[in-house]
N, C-alpha and C. Protein backbone atom coordinates (compact mmCIF):
# COMPACT_ATOMS: atom_id res chain seq x y z
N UNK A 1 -40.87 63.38 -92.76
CA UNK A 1 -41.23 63.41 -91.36
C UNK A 1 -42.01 62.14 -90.98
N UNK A 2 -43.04 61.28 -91.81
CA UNK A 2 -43.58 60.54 -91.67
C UNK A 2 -42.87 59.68 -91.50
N UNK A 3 -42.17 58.97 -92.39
CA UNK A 3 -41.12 57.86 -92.76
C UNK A 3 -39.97 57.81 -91.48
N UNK A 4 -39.51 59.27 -91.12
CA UNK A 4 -38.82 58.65 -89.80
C UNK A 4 -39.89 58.27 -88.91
N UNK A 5 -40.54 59.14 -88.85
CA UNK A 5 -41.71 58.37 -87.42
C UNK A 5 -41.88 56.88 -87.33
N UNK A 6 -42.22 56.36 -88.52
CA UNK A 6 -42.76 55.15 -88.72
C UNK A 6 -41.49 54.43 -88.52
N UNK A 7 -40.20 54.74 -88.87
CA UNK A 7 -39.45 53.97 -88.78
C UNK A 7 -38.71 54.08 -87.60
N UNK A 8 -39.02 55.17 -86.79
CA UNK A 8 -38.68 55.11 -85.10
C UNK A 8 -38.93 54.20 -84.42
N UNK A 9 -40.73 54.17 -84.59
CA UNK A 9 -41.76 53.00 -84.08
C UNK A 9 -41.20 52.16 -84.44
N UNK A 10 -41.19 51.88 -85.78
CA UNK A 10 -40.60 50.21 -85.86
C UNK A 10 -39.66 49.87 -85.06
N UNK A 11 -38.40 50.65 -85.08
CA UNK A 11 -37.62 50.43 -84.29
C UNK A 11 -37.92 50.18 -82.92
N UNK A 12 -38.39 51.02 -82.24
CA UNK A 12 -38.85 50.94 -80.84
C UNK A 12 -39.27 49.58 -80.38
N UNK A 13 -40.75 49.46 -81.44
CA UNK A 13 -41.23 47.98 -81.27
C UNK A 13 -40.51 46.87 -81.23
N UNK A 14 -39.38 46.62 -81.92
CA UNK A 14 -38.18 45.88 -82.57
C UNK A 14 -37.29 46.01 -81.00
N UNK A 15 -37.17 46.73 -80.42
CA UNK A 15 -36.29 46.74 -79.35
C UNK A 15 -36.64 46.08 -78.08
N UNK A 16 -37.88 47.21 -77.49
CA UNK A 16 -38.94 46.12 -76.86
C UNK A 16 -39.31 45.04 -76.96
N UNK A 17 -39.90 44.44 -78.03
CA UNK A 17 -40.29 42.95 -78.09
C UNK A 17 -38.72 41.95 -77.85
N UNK A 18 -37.89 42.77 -78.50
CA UNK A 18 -36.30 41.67 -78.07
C UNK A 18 -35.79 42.26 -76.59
N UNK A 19 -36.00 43.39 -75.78
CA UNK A 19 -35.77 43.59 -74.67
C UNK A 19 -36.68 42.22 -73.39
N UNK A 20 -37.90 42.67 -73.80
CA UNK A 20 -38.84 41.83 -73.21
C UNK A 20 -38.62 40.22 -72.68
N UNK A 21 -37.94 39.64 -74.02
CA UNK A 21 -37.41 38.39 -73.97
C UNK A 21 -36.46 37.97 -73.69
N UNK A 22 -35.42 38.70 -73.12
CA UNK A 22 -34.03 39.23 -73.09
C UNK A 22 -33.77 37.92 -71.47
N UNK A 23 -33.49 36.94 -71.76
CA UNK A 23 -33.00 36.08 -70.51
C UNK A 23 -33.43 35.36 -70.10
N UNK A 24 -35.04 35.29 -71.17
CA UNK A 24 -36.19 34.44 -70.82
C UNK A 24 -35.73 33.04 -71.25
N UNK A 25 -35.44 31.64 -70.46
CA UNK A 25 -35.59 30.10 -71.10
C UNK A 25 -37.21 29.89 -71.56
N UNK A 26 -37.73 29.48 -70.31
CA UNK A 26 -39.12 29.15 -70.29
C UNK A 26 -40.00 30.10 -70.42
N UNK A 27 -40.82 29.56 -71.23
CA UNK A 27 -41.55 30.64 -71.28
C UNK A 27 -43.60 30.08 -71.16
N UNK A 28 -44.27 31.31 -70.84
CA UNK A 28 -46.06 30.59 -70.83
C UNK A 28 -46.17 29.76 -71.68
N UNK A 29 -47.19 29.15 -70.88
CA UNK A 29 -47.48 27.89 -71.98
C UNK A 29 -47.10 26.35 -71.84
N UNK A 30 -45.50 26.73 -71.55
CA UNK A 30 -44.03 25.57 -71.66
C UNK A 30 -44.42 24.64 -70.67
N UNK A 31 -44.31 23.17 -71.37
CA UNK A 31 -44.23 22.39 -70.72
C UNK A 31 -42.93 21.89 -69.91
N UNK A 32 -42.87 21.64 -68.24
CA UNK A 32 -41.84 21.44 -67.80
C UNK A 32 -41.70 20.18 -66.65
N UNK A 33 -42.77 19.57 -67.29
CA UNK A 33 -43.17 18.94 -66.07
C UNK A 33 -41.85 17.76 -66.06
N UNK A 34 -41.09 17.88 -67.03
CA UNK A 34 -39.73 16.38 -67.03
C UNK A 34 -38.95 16.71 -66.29
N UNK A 35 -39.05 17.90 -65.95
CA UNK A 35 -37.71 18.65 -65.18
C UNK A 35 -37.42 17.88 -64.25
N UNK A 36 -36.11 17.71 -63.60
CA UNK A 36 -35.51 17.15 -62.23
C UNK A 36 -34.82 18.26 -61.79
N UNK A 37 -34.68 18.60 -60.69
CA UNK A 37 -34.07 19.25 -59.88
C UNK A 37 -33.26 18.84 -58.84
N UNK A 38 -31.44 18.75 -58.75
CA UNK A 38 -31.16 18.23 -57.62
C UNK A 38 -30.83 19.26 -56.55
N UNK A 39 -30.89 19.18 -55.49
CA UNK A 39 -30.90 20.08 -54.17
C UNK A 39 -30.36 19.69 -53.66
N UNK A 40 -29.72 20.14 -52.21
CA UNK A 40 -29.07 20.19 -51.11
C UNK A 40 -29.31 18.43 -50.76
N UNK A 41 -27.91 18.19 -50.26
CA UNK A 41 -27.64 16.46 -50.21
C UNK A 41 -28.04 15.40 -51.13
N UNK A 42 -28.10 16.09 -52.65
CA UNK A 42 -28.53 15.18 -53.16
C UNK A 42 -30.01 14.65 -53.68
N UNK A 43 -30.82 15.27 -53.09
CA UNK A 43 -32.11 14.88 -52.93
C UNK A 43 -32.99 15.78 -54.12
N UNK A 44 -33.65 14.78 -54.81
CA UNK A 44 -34.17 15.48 -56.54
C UNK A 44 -35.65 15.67 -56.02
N UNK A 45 -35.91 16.81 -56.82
CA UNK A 45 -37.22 17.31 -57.11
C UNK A 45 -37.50 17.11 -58.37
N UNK A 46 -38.45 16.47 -58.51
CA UNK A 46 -39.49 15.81 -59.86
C UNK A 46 -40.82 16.93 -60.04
N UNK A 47 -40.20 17.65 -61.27
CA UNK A 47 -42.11 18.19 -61.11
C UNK A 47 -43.20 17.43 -62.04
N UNK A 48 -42.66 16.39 -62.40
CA UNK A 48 -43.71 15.79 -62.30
C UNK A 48 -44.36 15.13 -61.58
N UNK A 49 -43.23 14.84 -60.14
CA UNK A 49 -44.24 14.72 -59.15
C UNK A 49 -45.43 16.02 -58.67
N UNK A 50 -45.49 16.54 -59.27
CA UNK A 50 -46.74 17.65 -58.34
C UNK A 50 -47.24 18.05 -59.82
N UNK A 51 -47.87 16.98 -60.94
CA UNK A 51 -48.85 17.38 -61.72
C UNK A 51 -50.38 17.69 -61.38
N UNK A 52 -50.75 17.29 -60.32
CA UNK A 52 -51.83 17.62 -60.18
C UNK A 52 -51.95 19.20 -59.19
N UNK A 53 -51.01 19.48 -59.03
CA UNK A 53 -50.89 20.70 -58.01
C UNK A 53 -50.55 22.22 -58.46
N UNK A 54 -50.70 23.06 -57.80
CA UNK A 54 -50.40 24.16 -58.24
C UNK A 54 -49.33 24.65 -58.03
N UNK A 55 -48.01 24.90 -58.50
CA UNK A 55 -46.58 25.07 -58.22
C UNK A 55 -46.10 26.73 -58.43
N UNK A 56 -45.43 27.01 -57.29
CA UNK A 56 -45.02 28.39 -57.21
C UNK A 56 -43.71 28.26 -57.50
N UNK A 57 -42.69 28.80 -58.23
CA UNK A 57 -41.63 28.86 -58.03
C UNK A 57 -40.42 30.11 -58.20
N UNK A 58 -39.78 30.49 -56.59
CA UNK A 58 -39.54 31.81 -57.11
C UNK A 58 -37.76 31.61 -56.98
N UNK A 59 -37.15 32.41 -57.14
CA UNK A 59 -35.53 32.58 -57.67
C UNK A 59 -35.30 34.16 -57.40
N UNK A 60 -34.16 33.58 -56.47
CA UNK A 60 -33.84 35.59 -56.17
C UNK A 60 -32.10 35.12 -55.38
N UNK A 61 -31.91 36.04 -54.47
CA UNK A 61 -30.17 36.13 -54.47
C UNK A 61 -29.82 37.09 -53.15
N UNK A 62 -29.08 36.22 -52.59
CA UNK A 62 -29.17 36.96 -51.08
C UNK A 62 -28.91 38.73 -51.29
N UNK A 63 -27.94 39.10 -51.90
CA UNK A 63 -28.00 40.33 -52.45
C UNK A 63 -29.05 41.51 -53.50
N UNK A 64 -29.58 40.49 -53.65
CA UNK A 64 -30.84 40.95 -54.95
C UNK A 64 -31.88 42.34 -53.98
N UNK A 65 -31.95 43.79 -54.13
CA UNK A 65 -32.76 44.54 -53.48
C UNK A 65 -34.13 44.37 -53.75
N UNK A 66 -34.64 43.85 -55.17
CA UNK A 66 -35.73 43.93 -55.81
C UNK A 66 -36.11 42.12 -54.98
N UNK A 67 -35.61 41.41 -54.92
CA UNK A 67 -35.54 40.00 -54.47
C UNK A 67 -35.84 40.17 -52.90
N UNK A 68 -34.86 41.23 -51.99
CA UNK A 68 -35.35 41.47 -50.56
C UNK A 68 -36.81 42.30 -50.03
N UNK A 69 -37.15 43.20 -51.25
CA UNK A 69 -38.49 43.73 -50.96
C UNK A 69 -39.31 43.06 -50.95
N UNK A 70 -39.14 41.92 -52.18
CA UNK A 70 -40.14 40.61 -52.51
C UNK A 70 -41.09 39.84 -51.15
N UNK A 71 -39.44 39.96 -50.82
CA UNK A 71 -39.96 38.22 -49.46
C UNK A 71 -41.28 38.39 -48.50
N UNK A 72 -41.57 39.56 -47.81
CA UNK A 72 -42.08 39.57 -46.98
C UNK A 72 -43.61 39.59 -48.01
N UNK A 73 -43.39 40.02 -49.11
CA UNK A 73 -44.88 39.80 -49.84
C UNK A 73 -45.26 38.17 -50.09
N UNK A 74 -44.05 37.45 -50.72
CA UNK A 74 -44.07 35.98 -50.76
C UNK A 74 -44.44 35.57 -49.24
N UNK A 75 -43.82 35.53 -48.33
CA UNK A 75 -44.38 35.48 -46.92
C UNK A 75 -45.92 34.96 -46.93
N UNK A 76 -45.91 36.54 -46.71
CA UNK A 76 -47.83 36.53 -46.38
C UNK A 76 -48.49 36.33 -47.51
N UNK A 77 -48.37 36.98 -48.73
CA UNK A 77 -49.40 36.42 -49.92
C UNK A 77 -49.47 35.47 -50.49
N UNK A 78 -48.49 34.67 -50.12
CA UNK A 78 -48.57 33.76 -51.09
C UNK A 78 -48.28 32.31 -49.90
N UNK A 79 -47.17 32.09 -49.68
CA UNK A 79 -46.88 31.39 -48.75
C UNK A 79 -48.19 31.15 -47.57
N UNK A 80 -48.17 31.75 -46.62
CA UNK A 80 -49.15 31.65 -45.02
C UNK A 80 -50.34 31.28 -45.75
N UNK A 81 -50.94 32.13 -47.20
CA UNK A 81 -52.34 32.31 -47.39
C UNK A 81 -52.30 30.80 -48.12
N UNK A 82 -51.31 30.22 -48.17
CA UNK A 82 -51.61 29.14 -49.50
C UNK A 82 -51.14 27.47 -49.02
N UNK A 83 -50.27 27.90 -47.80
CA UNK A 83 -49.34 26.70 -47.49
C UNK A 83 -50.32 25.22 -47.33
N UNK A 84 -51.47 25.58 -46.37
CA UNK A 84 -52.48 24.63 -46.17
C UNK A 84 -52.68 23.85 -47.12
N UNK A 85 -52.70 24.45 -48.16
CA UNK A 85 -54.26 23.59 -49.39
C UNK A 85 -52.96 22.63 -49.98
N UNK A 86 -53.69 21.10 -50.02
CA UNK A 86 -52.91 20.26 -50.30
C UNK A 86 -52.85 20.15 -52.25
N UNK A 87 -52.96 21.12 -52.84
CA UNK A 87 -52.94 21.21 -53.71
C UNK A 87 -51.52 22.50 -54.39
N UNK A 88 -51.34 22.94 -53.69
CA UNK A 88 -50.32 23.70 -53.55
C UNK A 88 -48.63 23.81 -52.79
N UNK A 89 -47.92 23.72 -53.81
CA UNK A 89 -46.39 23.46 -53.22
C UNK A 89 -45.83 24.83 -54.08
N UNK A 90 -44.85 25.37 -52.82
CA UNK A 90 -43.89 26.51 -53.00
C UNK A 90 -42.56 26.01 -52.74
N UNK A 91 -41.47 26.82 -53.50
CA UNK A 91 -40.19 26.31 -53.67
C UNK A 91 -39.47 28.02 -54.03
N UNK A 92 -38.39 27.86 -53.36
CA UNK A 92 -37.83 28.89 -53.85
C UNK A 92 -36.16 28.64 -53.83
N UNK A 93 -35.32 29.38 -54.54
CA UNK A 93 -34.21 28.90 -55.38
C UNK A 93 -33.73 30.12 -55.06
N UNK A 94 -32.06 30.22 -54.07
CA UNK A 94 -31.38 31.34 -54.24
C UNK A 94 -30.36 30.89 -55.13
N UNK A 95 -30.31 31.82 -56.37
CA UNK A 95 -29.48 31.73 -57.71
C UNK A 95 -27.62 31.80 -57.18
N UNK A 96 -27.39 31.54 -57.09
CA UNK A 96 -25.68 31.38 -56.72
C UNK A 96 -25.80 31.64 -55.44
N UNK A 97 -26.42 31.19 -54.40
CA UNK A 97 -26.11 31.07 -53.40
C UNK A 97 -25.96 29.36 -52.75
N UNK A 98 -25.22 29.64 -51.67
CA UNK A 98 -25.09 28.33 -51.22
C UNK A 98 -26.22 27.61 -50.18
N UNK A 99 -25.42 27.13 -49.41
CA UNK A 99 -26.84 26.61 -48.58
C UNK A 99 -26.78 27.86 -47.12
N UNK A 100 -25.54 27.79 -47.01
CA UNK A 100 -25.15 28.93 -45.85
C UNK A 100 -26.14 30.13 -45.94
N UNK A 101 -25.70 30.81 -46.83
CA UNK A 101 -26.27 32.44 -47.87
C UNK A 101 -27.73 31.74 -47.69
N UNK A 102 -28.67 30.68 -48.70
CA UNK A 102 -29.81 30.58 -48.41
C UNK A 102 -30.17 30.75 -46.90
N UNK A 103 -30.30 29.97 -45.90
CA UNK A 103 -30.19 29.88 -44.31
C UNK A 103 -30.40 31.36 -43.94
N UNK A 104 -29.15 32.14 -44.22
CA UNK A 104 -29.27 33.46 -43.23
C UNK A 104 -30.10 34.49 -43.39
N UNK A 105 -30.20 34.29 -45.17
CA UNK A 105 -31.02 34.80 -45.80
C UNK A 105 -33.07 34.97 -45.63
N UNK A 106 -32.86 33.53 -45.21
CA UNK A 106 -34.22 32.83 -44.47
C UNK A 106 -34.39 33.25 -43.36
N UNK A 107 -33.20 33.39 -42.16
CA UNK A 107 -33.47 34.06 -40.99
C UNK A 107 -33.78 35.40 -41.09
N UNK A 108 -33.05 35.74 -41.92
CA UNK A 108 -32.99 37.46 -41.95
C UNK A 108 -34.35 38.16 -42.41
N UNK A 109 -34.98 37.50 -43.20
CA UNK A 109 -36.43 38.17 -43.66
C UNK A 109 -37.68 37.30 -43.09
N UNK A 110 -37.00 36.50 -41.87
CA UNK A 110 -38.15 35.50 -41.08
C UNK A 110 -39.36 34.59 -42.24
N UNK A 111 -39.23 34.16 -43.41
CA UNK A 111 -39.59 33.50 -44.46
C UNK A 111 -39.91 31.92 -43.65
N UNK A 112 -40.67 31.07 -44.44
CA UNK A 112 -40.68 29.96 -43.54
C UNK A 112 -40.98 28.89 -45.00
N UNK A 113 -41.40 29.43 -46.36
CA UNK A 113 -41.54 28.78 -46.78
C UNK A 113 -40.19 27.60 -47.47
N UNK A 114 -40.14 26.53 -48.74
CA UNK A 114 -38.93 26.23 -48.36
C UNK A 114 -38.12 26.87 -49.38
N UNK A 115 -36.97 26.68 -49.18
CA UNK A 115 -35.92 27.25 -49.76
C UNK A 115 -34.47 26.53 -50.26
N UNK A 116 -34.43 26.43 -51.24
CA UNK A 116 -33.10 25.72 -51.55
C UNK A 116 -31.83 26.56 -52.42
N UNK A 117 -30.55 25.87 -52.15
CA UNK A 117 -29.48 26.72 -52.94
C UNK A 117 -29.65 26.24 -54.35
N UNK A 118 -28.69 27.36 -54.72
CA UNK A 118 -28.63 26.80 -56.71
C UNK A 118 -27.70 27.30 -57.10
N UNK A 119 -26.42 27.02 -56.27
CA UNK A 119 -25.35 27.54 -56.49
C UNK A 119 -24.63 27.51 -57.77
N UNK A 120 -25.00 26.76 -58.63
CA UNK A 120 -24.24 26.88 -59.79
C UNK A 120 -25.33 27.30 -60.97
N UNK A 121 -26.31 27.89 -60.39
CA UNK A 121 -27.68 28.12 -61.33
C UNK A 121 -28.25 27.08 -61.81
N UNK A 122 -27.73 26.19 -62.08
CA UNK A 122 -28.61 24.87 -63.00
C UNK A 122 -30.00 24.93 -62.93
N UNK A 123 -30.60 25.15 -61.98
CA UNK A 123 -32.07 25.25 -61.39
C UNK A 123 -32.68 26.63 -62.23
N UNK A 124 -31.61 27.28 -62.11
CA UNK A 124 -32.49 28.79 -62.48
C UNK A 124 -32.37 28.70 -64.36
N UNK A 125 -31.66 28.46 -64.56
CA UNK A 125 -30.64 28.28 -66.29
C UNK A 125 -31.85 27.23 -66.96
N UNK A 126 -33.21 26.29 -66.21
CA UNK A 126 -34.20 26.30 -66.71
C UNK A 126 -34.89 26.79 -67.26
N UNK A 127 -35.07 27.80 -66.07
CA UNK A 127 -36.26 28.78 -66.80
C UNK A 127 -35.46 30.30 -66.92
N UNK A 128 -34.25 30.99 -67.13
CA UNK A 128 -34.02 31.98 -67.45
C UNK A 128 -32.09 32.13 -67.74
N UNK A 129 -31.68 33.14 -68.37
CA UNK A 129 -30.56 33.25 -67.89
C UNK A 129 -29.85 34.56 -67.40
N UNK A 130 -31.03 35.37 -67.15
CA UNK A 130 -30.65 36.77 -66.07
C UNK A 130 -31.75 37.19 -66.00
N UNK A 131 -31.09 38.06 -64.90
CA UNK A 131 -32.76 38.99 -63.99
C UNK A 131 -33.75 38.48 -63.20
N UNK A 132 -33.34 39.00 -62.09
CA UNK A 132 -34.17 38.47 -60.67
C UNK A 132 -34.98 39.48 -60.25
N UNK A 133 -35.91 39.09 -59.21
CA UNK A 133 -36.41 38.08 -58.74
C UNK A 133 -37.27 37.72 -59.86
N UNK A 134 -37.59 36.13 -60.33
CA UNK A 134 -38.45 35.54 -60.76
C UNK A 134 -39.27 34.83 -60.52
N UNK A 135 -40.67 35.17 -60.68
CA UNK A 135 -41.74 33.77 -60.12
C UNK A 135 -42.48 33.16 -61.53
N UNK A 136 -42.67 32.10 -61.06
CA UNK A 136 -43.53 31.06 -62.01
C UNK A 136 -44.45 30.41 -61.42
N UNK A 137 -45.67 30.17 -62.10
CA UNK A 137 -46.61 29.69 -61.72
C UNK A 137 -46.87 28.33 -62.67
N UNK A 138 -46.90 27.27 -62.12
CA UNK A 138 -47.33 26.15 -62.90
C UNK A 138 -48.22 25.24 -62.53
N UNK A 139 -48.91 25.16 -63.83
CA UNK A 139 -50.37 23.84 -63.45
C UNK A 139 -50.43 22.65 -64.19
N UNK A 140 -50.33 21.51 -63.70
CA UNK A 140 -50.47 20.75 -64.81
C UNK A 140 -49.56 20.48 -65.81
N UNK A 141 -48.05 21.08 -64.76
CA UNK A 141 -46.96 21.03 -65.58
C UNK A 141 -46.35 21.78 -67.03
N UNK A 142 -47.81 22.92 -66.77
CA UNK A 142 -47.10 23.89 -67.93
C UNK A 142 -46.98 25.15 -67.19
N UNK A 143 -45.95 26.16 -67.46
CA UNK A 143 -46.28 27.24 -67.33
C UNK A 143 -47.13 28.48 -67.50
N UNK A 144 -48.30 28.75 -66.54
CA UNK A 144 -49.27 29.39 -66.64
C UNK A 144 -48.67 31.21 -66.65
N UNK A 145 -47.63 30.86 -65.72
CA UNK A 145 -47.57 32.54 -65.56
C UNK A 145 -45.91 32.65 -64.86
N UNK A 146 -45.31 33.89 -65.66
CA UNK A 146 -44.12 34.23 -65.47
C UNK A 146 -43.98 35.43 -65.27
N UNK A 147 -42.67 36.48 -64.40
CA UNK A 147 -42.34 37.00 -63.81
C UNK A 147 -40.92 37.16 -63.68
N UNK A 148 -40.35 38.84 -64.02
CA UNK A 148 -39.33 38.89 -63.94
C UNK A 148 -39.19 40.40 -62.99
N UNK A 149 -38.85 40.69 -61.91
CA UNK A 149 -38.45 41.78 -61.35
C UNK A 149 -39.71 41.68 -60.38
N UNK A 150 -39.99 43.17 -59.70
CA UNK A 150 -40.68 43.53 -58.64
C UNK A 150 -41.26 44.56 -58.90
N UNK A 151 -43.10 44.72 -58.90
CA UNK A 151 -43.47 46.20 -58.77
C UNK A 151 -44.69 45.31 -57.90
N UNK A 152 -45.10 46.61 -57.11
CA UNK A 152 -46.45 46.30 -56.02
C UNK A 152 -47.38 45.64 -57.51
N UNK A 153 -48.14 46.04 -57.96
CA UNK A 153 -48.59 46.16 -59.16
C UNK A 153 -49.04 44.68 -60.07
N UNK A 154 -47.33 44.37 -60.56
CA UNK A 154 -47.41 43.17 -60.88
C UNK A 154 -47.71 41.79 -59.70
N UNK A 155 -47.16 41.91 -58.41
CA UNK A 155 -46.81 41.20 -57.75
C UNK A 155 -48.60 40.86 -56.92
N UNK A 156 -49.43 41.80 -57.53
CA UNK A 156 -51.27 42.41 -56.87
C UNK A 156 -51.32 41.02 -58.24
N UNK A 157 -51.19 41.29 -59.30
CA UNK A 157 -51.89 40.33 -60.18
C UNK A 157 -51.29 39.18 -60.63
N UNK A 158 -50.06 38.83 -59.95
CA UNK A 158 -49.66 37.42 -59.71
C UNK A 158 -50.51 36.65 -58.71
N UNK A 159 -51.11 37.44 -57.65
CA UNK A 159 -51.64 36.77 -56.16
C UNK A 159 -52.86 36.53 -56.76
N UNK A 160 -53.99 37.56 -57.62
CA UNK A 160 -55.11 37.19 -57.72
C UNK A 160 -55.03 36.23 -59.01
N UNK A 161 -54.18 35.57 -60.05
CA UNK A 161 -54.23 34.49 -60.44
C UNK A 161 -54.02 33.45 -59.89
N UNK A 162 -53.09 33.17 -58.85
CA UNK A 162 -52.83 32.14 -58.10
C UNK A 162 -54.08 31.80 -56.94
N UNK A 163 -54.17 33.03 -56.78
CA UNK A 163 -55.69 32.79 -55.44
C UNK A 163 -56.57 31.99 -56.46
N UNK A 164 -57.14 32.61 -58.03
CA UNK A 164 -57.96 32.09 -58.64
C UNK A 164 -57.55 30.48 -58.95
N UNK A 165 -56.50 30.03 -59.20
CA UNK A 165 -55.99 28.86 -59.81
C UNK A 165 -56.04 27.71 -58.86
N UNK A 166 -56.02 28.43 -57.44
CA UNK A 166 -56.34 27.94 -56.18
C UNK A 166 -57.60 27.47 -55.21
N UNK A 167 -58.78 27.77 -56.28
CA UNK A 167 -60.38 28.09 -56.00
C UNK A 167 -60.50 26.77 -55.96
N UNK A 168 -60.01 26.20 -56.89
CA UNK A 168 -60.87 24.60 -57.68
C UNK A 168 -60.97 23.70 -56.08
């Protein structure tokens, strides 16, 4: 009776810890600051241009339900409360969408922060290779803090690290 138990747990643990990681590229810690990003007309995003800043970056999908509950929290918590401080840049990435799909998508949940397509994922295939919505938080060109899906919960203690990371 013991010996299965123990070897349930193991198992369990063994599943979880490889569930957990399950799609993850980047991960805390990771340095990413070499990254280039090209966007709509051509025009590259360097994060190492914004080493000294605090970088939000989220990834979701005009269809994504867990991605549409998101927005209006990105909106106001993060976005309106943060846009000011010249230390802070937000970016967000719809994963196979185009520029069209991004756009309506933007109208449709009245969002203002910016938004670019990533229609062939390249952008997202950085830092993951399934499961949306994702946010990242980066300082200093490493990844401080990652995010995969949507609960009130998690999305309460993404804001009060970023509010904190945002103090200085």
């Amino acid at each position: 009776m013991r010996l299965q138990f123990i070897t349930t747990l193991a198992f369990s643990l063994f599943f979880l810890v490889g569930y957990a990681q399950e799609g993850d590229v980047a991960k805390k810690g990771q340095d990413v600051s070499d990254l280039v990003f090209t966007v709509e007309n051509g025009k590259k995003i360097k994060m190492s241009d914004y080493k000294d800043k605090v970088v939000f970056i989220n990834f979701f999908a005009n269809w994504c339900p867990p991605c549409k509950l998101e927005m209006p929290y990105l909106e106001k918590d993060v976005w309106l409360k943060h846009k000011d401080n010249k230390n802070f840049v937000m970016m967000a990435f719809g994963r196979g969408d185009d520029l069209a799909k991004v756009q309506k998508f933007q109208k449709d949940f009245k969002t203002t922060f910016p938004m670019h397509p990533d229609v062939s994922k390249a952008i997202y295939n950085h830092f993951a290779t399934k499961y949306i919505p994702r946010n990242y938080i980066i300082k200093n060109g490493k990844i401080v803090y990652a995010s995969r899906g949507f609960t009130n919960k998690e999305f309460e203690e993404m804001v009060e690290l970023l509010d904190e990371l945002l103090k200085d």
